[in-house]
C-alpha atoms as a PDB file:
ATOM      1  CA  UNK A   1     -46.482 -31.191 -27.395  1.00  0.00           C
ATOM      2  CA  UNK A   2     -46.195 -34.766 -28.249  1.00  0.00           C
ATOM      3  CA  UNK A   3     -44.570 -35.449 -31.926  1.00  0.00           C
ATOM      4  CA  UNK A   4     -46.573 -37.511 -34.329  1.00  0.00           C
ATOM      5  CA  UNK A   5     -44.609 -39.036 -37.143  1.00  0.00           C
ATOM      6  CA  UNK A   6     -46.321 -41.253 -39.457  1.00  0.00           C
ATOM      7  CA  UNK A   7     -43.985 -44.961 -40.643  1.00  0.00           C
ATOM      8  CA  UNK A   8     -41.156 -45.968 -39.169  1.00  0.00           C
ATOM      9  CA  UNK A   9     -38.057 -43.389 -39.837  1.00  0.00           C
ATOM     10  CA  UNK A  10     -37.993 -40.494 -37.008  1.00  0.00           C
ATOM     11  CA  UNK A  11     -35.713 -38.800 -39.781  1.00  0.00           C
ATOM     12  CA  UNK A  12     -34.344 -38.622 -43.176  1.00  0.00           C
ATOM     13  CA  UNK A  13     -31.206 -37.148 -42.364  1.00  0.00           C
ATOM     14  CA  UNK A  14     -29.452 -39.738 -40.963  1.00  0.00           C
ATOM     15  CA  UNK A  15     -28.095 -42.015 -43.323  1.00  0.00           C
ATOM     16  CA  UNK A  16     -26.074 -38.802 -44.573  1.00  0.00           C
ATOM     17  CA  UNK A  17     -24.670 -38.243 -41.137  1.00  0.00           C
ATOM     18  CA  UNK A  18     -23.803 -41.452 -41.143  1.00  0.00           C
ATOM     19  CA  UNK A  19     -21.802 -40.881 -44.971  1.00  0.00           C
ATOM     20  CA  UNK A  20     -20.393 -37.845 -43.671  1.00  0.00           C
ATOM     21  CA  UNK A  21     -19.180 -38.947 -40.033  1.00  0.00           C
ATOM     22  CA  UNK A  22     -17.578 -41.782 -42.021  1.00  0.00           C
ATOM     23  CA  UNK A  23     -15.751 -39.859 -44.620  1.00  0.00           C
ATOM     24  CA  UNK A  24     -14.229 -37.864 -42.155  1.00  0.00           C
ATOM     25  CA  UNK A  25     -13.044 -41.271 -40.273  1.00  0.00           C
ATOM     26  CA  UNK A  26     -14.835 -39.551 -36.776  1.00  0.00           C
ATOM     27  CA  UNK A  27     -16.430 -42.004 -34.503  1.00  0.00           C
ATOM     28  CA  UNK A  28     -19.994 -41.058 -32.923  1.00  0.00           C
ATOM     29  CA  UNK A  29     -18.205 -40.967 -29.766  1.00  0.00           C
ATOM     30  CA  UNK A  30     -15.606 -38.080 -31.706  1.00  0.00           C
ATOM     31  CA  UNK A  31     -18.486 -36.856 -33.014  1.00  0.00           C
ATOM     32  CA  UNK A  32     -20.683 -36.238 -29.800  1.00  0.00           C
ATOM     33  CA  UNK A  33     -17.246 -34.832 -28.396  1.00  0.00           C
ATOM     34  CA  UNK A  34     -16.991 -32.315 -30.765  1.00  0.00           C
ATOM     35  CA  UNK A  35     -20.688 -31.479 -30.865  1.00  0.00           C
ATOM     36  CA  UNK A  36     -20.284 -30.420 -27.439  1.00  0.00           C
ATOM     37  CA  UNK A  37     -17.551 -28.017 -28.242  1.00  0.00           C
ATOM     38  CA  UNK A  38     -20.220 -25.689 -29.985  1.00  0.00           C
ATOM     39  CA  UNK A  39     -23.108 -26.609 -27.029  1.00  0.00           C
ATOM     40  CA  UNK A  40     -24.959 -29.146 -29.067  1.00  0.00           C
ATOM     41  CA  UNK A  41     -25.605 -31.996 -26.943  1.00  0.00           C
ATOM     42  CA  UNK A  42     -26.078 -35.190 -28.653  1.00  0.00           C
ATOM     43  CA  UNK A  43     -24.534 -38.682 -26.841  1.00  0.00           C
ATOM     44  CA  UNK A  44     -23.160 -41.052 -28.096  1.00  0.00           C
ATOM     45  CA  UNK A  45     -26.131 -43.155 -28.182  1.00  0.00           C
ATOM     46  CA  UNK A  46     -28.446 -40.641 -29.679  1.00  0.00           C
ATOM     47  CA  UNK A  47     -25.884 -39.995 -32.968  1.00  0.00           C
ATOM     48  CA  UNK A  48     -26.483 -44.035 -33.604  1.00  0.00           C
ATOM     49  CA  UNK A  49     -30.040 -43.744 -33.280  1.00  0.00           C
ATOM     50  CA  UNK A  50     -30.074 -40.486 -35.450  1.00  0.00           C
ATOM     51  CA  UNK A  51     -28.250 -42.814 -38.113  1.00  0.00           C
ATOM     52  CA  UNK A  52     -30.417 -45.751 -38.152  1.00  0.00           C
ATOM     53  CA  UNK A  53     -33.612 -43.125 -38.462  1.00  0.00           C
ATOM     54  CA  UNK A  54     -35.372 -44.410 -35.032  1.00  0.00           C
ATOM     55  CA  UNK A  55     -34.499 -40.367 -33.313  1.00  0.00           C
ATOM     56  CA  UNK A  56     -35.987 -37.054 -34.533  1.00  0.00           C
ATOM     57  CA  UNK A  57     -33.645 -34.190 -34.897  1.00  0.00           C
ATOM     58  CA  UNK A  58     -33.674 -30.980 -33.746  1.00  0.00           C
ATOM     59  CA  UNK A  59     -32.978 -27.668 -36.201  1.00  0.00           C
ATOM     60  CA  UNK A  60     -30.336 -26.904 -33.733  1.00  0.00           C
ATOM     61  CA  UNK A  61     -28.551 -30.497 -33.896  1.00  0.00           C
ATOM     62  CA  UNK A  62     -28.797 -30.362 -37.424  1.00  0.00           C
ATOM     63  CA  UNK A  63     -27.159 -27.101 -37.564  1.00  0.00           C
ATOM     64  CA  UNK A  64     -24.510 -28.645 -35.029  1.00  0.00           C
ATOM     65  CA  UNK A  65     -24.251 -31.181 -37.381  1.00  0.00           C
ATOM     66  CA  UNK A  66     -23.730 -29.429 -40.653  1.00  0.00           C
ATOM     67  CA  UNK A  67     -20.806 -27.371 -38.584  1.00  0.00           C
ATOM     68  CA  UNK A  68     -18.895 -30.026 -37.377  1.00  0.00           C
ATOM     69  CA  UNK A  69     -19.139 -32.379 -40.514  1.00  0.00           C
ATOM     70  CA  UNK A  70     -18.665 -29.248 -42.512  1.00  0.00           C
ATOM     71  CA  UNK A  71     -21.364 -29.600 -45.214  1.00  0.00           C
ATOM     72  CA  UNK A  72     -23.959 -27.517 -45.798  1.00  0.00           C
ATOM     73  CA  UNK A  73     -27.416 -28.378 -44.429  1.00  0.00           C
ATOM     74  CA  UNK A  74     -29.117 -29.224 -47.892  1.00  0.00           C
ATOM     75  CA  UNK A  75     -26.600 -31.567 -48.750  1.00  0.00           C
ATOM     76  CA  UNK A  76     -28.354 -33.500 -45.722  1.00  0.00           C
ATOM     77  CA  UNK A  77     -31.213 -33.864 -47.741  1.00  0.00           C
ATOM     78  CA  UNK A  78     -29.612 -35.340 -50.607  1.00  0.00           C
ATOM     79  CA  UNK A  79     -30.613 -38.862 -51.922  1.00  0.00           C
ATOM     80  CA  UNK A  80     -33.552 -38.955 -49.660  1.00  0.00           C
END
């Protein structure tokens, strides 16, 4: 089924990825690595494009996400 997503952002999560990768000093390469760890897989260039909004995101990489960056998945949501 083809995804239809209306403006330019594929996501509204991923400037807080970004915030939280950050304030744990993880690179997206670290990141991806660790991702992997729990069987999310998510490369290195897909974490960047999740960041600058142009790549949708699955419930189960955002789950991945919220365990690795160990935040809860609302607070992904927050100042969006």
């Amino acid at each position: 089924m083809a995804r239809i997503i209306d403006g330019e952002k594929k996501n509204i999560v991923g400037s807080q990825v970004k915030k939280f990768r950050i304030e744990q000093k993880m690179s997206q390469q670290a990141l991806a690595d660790k991702l992997e760890t729990i069987a999310v897989y998510i490369c290195r260039g897909s974490i960047s494009r999740i960041e600058d909004q142009t790549r949708t995101v699955s419930d189960i990489e955002l789950w991945g996400l919220s365990q690795i960056l160990e935040k809860p998945i609302g607070s992904f949501f927050e100042n969006n």
